[in-house]
Protein backbone atom coordinates (compact mmCIF):
# COMPACT_ATOMS: atom_id res chain seq x y z
CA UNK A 1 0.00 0.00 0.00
CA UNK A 2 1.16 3.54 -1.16
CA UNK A 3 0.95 5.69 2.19
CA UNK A 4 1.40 9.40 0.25
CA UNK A 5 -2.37 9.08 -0.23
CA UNK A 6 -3.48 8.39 2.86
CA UNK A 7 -1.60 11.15 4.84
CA UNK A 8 -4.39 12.54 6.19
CA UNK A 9 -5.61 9.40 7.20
CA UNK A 10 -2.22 9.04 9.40
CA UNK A 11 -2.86 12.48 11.06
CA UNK A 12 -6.57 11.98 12.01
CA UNK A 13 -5.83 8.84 13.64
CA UNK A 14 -2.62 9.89 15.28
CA UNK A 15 -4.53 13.33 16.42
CA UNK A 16 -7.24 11.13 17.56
CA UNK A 17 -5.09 8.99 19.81
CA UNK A 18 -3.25 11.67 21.51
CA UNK A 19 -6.27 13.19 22.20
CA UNK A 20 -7.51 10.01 24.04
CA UNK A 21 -4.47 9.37 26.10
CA UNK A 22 -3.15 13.28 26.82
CA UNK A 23 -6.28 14.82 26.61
CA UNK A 24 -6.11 18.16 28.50
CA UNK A 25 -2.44 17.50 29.18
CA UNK A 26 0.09 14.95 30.63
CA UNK A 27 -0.33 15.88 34.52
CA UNK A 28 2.82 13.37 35.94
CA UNK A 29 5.09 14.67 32.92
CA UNK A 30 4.74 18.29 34.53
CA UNK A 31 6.73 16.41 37.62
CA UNK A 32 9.77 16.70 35.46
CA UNK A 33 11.37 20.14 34.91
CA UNK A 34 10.43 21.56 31.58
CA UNK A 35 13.73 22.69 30.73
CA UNK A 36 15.29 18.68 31.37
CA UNK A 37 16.31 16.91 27.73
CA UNK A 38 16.41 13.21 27.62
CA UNK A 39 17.76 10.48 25.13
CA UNK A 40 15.89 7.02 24.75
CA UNK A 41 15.98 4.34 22.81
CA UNK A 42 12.70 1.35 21.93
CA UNK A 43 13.73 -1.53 21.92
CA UNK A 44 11.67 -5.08 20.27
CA UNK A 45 11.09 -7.65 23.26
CA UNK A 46 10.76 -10.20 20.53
CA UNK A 47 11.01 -11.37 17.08
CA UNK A 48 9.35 -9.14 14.79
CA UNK A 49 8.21 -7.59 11.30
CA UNK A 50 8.22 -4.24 11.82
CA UNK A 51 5.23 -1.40 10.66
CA UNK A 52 4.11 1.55 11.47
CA UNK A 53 7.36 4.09 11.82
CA UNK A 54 4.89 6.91 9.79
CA UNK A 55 2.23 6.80 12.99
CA UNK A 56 5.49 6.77 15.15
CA UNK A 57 6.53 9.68 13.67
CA UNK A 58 3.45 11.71 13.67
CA UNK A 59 2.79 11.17 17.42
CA UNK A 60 5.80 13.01 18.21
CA UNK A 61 5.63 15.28 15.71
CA UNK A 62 1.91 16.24 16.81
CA UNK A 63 3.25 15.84 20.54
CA UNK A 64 6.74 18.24 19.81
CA UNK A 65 8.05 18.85 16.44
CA UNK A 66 11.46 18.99 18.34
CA UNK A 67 11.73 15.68 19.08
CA UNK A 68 14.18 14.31 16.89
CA UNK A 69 13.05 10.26 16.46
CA UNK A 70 16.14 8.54 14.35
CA UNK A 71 14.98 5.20 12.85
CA UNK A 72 17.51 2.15 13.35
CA UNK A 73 15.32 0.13 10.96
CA UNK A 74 12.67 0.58 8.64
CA UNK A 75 9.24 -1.30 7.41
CA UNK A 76 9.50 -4.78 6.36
CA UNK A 77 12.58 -5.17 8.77
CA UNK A 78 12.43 -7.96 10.54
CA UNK A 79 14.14 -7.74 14.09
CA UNK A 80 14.72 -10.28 17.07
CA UNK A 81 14.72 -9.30 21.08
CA UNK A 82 17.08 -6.73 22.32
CA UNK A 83 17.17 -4.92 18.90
CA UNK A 84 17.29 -1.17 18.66
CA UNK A 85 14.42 0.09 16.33
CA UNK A 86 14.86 4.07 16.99
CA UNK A 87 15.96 6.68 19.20
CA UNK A 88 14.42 9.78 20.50
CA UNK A 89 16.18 13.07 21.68
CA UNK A 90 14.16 16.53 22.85
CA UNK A 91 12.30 17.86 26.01
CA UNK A 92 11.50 14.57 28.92
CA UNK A 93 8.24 15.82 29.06
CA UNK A 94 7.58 14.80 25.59
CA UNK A 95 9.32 11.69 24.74
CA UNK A 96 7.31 10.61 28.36
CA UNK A 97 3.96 11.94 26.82
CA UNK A 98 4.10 10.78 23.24
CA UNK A 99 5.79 7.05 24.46
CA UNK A 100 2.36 4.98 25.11
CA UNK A 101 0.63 6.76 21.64
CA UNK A 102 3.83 6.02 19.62
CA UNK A 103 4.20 2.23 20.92
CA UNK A 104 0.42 1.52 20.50
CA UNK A 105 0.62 2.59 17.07
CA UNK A 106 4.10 0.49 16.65
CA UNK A 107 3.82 -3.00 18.48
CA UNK A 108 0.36 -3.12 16.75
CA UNK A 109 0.91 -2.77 13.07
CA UNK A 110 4.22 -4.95 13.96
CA UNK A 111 2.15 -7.48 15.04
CA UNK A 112 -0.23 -7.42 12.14
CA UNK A 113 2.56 -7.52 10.11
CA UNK A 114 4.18 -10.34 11.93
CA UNK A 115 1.36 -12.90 11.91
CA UNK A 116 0.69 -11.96 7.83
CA UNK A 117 4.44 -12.97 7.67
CA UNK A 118 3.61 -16.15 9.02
CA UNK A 119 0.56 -16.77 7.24
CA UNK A 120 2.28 -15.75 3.76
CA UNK A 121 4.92 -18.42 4.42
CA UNK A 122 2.63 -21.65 4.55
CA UNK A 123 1.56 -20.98 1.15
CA UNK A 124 5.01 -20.10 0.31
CA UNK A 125 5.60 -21.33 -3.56
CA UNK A 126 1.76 -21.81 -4.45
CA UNK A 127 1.18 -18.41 -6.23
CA UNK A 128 -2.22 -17.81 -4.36
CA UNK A 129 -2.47 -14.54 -2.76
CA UNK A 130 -3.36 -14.33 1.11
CA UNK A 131 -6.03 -11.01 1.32
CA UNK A 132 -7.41 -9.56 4.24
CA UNK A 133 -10.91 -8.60 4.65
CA UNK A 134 -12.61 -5.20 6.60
CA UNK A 135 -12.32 -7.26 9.84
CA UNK A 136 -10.65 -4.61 11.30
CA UNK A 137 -9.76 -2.09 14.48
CA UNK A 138 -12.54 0.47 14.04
CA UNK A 139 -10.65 3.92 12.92
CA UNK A 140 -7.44 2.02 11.80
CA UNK A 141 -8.28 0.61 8.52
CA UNK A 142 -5.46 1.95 6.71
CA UNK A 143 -3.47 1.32 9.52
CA UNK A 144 -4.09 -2.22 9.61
CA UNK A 145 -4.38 -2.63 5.68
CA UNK A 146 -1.27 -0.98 5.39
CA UNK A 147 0.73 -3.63 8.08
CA UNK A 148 -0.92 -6.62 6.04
CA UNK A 149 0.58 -5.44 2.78
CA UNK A 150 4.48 -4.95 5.16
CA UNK A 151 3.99 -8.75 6.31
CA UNK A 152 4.18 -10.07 2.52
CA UNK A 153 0.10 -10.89 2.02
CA UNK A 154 -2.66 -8.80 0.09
CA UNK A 155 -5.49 -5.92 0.72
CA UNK A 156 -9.00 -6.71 -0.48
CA UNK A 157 -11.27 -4.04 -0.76
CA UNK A 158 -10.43 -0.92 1.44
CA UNK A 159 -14.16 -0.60 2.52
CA UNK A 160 -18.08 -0.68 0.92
CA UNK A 161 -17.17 1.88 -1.07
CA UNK A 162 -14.42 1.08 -3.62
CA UNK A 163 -15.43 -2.35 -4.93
CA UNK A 164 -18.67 -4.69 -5.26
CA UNK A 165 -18.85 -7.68 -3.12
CA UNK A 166 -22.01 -9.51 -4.22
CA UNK A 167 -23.49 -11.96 -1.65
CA UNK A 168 -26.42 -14.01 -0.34
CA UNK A 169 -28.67 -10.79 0.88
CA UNK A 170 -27.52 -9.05 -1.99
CA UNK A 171 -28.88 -11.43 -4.61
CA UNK A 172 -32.12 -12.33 -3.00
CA UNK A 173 -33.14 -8.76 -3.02
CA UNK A 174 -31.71 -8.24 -6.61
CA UNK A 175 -33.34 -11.00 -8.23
CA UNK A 176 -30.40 -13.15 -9.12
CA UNK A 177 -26.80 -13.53 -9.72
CA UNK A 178 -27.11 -11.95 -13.33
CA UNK A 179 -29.47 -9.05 -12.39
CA UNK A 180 -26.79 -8.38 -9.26
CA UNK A 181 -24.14 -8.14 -11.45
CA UNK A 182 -26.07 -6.14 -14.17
CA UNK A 183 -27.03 -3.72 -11.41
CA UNK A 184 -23.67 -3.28 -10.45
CA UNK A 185 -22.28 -2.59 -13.59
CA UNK A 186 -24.93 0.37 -13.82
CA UNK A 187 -24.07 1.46 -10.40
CA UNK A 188 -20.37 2.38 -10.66
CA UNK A 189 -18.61 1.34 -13.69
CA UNK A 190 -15.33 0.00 -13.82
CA UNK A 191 -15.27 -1.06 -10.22
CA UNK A 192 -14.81 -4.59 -9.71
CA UNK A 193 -17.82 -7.09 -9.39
CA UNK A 194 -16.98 -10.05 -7.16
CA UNK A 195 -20.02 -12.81 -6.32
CA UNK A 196 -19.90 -15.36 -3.61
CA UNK A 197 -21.27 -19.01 -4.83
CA UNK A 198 -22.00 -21.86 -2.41
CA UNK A 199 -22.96 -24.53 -5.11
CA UNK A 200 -21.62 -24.91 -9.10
CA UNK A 201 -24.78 -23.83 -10.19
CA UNK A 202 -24.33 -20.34 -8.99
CA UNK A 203 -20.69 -20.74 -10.36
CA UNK A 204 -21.60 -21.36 -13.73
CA UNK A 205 -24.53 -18.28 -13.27
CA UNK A 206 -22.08 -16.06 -11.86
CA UNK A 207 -19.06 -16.53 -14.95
CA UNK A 208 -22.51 -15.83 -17.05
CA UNK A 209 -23.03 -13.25 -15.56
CA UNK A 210 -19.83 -11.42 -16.81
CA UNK A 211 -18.01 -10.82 -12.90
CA UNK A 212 -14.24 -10.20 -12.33
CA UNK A 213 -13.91 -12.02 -9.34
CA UNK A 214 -15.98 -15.72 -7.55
CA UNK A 215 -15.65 -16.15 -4.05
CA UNK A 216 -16.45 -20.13 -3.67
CA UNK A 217 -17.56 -19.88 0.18
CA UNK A 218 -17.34 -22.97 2.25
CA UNK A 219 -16.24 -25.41 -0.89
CA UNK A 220 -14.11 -28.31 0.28
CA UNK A 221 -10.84 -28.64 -1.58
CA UNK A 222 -11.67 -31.07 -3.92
CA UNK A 223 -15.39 -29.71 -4.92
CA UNK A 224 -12.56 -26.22 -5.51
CA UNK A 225 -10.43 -28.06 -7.69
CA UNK A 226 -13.49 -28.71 -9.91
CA UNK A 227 -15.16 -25.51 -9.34
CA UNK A 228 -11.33 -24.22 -10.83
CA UNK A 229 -10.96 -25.97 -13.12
CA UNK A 230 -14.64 -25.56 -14.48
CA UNK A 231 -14.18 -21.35 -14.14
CA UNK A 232 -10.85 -21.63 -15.79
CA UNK A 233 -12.09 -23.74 -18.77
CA UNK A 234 -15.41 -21.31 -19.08
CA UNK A 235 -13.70 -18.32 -18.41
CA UNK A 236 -10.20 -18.54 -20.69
CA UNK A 237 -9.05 -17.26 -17.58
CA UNK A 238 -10.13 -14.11 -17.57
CA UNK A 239 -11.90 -14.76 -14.17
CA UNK A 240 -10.42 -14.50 -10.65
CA UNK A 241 -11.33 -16.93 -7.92
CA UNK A 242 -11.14 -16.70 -4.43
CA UNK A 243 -11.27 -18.82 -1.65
CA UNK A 244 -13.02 -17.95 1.51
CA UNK A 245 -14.88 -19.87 4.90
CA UNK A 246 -13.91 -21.97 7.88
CA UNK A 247 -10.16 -22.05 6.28
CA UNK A 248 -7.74 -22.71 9.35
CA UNK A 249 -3.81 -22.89 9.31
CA UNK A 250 -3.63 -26.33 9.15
CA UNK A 251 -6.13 -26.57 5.99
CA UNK A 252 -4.77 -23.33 3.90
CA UNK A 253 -1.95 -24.99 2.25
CA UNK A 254 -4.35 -27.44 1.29
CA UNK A 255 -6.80 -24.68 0.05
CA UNK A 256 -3.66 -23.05 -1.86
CA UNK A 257 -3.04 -25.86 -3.83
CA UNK A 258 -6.14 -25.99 -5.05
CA UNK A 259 -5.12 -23.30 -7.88
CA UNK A 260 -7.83 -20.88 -6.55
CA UNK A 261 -6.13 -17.09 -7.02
CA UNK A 262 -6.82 -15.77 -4.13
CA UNK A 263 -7.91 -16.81 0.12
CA UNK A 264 -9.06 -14.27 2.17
CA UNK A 265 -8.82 -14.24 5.95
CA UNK A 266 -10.18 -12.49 8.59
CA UNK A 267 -7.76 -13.71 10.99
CA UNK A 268 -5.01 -11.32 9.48
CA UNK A 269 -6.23 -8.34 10.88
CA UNK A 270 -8.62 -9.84 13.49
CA UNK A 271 -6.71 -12.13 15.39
CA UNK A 272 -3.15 -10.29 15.67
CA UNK A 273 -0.70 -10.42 19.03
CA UNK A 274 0.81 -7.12 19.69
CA UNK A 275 4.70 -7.14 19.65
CA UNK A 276 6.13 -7.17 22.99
CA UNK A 277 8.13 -3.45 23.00
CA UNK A 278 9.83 -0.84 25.26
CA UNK A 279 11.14 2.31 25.90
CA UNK A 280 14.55 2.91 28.00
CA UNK A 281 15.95 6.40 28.88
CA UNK A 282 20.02 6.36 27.98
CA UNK A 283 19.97 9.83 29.02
């Protein structure tokens, strides 16, 4: 994911955090003289892929533009325990203030990122691609979205807004499959039309139907080795499929080898571990 156009997206939710944790103003940092610099460095606990650093940096730049905040590593990194990740220098009051905001942000997204690492490796070598769905931290979207793409897997839609996602509810009240679609070629053209199909006859309606994309929800892996090689056979190709439903770590290799394009999962955004990180004054 591009971050330059979702700056503003960074600022709201960093503004919104400080607001939440400083509020009217840090009452124990006014124990510490206001004059008094200090030098720290944060530190990963644990083994980690590391996202985040432009949240980091807006917290203290919302929080004191004169903290200076010197990156050791960068996104994608991966580090183990003990491992510097950046250093801060500038007033005590403000490293102490902006610490909890900037961490949140960091062990977070590192953690998203992490567990997407780990996920992208047991389909290592398949050529599916691992997507994420809007199971997501309310107000961190990009956030998240943005750690998932760090930790080597894929972003599905952003939100409701920027592609179709055709399913059950969707098609009773339509009509059908084909009248869905239709509908949603009217709507907003040149967004992309994905269906979700339970059985092969709403397969076969659905690559009818002219869609970009077939979610085959709750297939087994065998009926989705027929259900791909039906599509590809039907479609020359031309359509995507993607896997999706009760698909755990111990079945997605399975799932991957399938030949499906795509297998989303909630659990990359929904289940994530925050890394284990800290911040030590030097000075």
């Amino acid at each position: 994911m591009d971050l330059t156009q979702h700056q503003t997206d960074i600022r709201n939710a960093v503004t919104r955090a400080i607001k939440e944790d400083i509020g009217t103003g840090d009452i124990t940092a006014q124990l510490i003289p206001a004059e008094q610099k200090s030098h720290a460095r944060i530190i990963s606990r644990e083994h980690a892929v590391i996202a985040g650093q432009a949240w980091v940096t807006e917290v203290f730049r919302q929080v004191d533009p004169e903290v200076e905040v010197d990156w050791k590593v960068k996104d994608g990194d991966v580090v183990e325990a003990d491992q510097v990740l950046f250093e801060l220098k500038g007033s005590s009051r403000s490293l102490l203030s902006g610490e909890r905001c900037a961490l949140n942000f960091l062990q977070s997204l590192s953690g998203t990122a992490t567990l997407c690492e780990h996920y992208a490796s047991l389909v290592e070598g398949t050529g599916v691609k691992l997507l994420d769905t809007r199971k997501t931290i309310p107000g961190l979207r990009i956030a998240q979205k943005y750690a998932v793409s760090v930790g080597g897997c894929f972003n599905h839609r952003i939100g409701l807004y920027d592609a179709f996602l055709i399913k059950e509810n969707h098609i009773m009240a339509a009509g059908s499959i084909s009248d869905a679609v239709r509908q949603a070629h009217d709507i907003a053209p040149g967004k992309p039309v994905e269906v979700e199909v339970e059985t092969m006859v709403q397969l076969e309606e659905a690559i009818s139907a002219g869609t970009d994309i077939i979610m085959l929800d709750n297939f087994s892996p065998a009926d989705m080795k027929v259900a791909v090689a039906f599509t590809r056979e039907r479609s020359a190709g031309n359509i995507k499929l993607e896997a999706s439903g009760g698909i755990t770590k111990d079945t997605l290799r399975q799932y991957a080898e399938t030949g499906v394009d795509y297998i989303s999962i909630g659990a990359l955004t929904k289940d994530c571990k925050a890394i284990d990180l800290s911040m030590r004054m030097v000075g």
